[in-house]
Protein backbone atom coordinates (compact mmCIF):
# COMPACT_ATOMS: atom_id res chain seq x y z
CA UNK A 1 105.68 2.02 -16.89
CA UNK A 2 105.34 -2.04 -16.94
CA UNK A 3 101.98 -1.66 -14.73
CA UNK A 4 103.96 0.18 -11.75
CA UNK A 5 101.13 2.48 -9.67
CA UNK A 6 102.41 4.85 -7.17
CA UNK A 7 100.06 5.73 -4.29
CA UNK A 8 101.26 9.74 -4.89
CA UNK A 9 100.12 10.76 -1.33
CA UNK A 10 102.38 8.23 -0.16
CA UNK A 11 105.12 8.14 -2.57
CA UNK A 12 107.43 11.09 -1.03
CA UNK A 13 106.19 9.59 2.16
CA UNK A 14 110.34 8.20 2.52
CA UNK A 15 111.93 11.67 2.87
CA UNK A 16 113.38 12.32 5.89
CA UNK A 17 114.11 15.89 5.69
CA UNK A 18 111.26 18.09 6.56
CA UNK A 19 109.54 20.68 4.50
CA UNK A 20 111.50 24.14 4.77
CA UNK A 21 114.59 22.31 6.18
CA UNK A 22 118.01 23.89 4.54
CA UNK A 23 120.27 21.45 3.23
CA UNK A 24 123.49 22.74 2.44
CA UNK A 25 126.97 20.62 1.41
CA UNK A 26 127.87 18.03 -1.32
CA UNK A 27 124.21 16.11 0.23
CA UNK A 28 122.51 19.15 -0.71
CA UNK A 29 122.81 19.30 -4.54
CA UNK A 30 123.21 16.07 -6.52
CA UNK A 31 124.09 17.01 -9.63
CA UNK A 32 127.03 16.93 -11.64
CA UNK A 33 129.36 19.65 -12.07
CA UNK A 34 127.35 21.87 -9.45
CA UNK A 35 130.21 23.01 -6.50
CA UNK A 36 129.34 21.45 -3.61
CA UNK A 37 128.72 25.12 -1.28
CA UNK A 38 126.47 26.22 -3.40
CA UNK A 39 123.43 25.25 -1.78
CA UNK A 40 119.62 24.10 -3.47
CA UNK A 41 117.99 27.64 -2.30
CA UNK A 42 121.27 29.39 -4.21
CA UNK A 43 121.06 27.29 -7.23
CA UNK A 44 117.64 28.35 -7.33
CA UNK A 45 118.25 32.12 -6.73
CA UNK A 46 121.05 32.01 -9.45
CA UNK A 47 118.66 30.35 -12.38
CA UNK A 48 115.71 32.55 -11.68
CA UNK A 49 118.04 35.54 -12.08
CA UNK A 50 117.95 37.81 -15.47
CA UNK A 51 119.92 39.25 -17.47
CA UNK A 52 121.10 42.89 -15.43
CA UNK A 53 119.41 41.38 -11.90
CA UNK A 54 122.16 41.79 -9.64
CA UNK A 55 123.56 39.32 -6.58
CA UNK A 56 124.71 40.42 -3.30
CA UNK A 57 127.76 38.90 -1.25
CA UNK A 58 127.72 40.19 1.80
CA UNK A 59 129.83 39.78 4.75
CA UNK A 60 129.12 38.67 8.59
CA UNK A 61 128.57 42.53 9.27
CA UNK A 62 126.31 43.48 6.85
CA UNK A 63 122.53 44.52 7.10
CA UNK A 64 121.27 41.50 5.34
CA UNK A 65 117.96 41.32 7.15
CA UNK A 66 117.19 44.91 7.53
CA UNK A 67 118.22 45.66 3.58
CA UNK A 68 115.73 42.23 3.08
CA UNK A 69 112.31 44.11 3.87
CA UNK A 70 113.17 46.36 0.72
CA UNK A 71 112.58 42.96 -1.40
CA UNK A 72 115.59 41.21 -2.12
CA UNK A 73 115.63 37.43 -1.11
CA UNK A 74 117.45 36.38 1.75
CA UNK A 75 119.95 33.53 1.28
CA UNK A 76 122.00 31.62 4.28
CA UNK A 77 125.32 30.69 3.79
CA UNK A 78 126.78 31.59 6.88
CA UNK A 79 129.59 28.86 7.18
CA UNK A 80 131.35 30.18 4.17
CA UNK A 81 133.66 33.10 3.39
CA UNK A 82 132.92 35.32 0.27
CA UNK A 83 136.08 34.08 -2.03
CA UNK A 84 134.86 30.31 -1.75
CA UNK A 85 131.32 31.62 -2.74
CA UNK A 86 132.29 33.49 -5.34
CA UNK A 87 134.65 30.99 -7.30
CA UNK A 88 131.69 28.82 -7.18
CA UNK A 89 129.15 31.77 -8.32
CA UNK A 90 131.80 32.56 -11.04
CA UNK A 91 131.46 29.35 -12.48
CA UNK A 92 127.72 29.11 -13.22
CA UNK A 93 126.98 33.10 -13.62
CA UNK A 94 128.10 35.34 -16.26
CA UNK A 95 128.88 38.69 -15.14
CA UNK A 96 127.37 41.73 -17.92
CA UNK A 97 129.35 42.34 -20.36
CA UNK A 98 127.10 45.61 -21.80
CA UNK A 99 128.03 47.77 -18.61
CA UNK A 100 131.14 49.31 -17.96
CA UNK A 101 131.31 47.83 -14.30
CA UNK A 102 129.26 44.47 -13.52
CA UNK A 103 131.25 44.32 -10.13
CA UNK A 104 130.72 46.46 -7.19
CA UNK A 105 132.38 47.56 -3.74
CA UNK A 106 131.85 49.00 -0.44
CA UNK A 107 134.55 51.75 -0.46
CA UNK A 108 135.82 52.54 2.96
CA UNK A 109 134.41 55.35 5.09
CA UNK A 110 136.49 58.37 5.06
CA UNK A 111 137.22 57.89 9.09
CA UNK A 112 138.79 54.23 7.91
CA UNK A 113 140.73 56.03 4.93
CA UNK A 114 142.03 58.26 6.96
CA UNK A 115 143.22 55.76 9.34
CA UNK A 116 144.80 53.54 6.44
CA UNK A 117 141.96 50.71 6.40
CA UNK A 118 143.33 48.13 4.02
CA UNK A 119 141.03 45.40 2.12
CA UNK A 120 143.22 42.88 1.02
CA UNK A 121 140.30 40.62 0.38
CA UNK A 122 139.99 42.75 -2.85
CA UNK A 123 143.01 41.72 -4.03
CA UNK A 124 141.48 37.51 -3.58
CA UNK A 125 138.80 39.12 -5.37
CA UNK A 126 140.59 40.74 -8.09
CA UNK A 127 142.57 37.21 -8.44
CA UNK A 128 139.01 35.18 -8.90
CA UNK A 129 137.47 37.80 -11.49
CA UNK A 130 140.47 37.85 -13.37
CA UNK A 131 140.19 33.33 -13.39
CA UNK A 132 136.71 33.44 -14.26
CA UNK A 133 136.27 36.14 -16.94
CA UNK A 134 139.77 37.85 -17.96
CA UNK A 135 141.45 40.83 -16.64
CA UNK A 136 138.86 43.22 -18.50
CA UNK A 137 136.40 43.02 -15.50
CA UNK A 138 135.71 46.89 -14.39
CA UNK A 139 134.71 47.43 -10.00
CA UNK A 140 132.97 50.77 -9.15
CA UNK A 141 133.33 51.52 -5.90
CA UNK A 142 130.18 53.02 -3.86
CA UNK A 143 130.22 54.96 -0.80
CA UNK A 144 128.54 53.01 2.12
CA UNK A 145 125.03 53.86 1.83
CA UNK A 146 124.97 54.01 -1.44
CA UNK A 147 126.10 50.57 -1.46
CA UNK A 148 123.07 49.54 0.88
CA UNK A 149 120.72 51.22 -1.28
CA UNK A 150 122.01 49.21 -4.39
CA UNK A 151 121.53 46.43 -1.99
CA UNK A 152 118.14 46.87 -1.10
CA UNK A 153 117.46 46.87 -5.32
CA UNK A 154 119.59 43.35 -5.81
CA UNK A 155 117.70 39.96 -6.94
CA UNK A 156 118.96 38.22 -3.89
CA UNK A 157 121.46 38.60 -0.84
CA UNK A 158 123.27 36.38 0.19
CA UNK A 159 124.69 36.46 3.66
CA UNK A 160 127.98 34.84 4.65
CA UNK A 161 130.51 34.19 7.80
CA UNK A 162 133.19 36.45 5.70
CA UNK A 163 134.98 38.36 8.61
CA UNK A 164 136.85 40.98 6.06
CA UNK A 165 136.36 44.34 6.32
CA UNK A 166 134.66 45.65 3.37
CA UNK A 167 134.02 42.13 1.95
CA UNK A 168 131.34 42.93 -0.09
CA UNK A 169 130.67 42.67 -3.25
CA UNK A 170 127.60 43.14 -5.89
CA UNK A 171 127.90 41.26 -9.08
CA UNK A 172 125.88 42.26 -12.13
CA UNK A 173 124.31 39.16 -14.25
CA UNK A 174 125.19 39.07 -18.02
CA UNK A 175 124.22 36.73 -20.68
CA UNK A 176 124.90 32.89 -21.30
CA UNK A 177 126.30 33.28 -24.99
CA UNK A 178 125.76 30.12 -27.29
CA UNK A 179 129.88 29.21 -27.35
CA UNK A 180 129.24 29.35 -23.43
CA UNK A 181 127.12 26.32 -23.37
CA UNK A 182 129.77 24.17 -25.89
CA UNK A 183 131.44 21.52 -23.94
């Protein structure tokens, strides 16, 4: 490199953001095409996942922390609701296309059936699914415990500010075919 040295010790000496700090927003990543709320640690989570890991998006009420100490990694996002998160999860993850549903729910509790709960957020959902990969997307729906047991088996979880009842959602990671990567 023309002679350049770099003292290494002192090199990333200029960073002003300390070790361990959480950068989130268009500053956080710099790269192209990469939406702007999806945040380094995220990014991260997403590329280290495998085919059949699955992602949690969980809403403000849900036992992220406690369903944590089963394993799953912990990801902040806390300023965001679970539609904006997921049009932007949509667009870098495949969902599986070998199972018959790659797209899990919370189904309401029998007391909040009875009472007429709706979840109109599913219908946002429904709407971004349909965008990203075609109508043929299947959603189980699991009863509430079973749904924090599937939790407490997922890659990551990522905790939002979604205020929704029954906002969330498990998505299944499928495969990155070669006609994917074409553009």
């Amino acid at each position: 490199m023309s002679g350049i040295k770099y003292k290494m010790d002192s090199f990333y000496s200029h960073t002003s953001v300390p070790v361990g700090t959480v950068v989130s927003g268009a500053a956080a990543t710099m790269l192209k095409k990469i939406p702007s709320n999806i945040s380094p640690e995220l990014l991260f989570v997403l590329a280290s996942m495998g085919h059949g890991d699955e992602l949690v998006l969980a809403d403000a009420h849900f036992p992220t922390s406690a369903c944590c100490r089963a394993g799953p990694r912990e990801v902040r996002a806390d300023g965001q609701t679970i539609p904006q998160l997921l049009r932007s999860v949509l667009q870098l993850m495949p969902l599986d296309t070998y199972v018959g549903e790659p797209v899990m729910l919370m189904a309401p509790v029998p007391a909040d059936q009875d009472r007429g709960v709706e979840t109109p957020i599913w219908d946002t959902y429904r709407t971004l699914l349909d965008e990203a990969e075609g109508p043929r997307v299947e959603i189980d729906l699991l009863e509430r415990f079973d749904f924090y047991k599937r939790a407490k088996q997922a890659f990551a979880i990522v905790h939002t500010g979604e205020r929704a009842q029954y906002g969330n959602i498990i998505l299944k990671k499928g495969v990155v075919r070669e006609y994917d990567t074409e553009s």
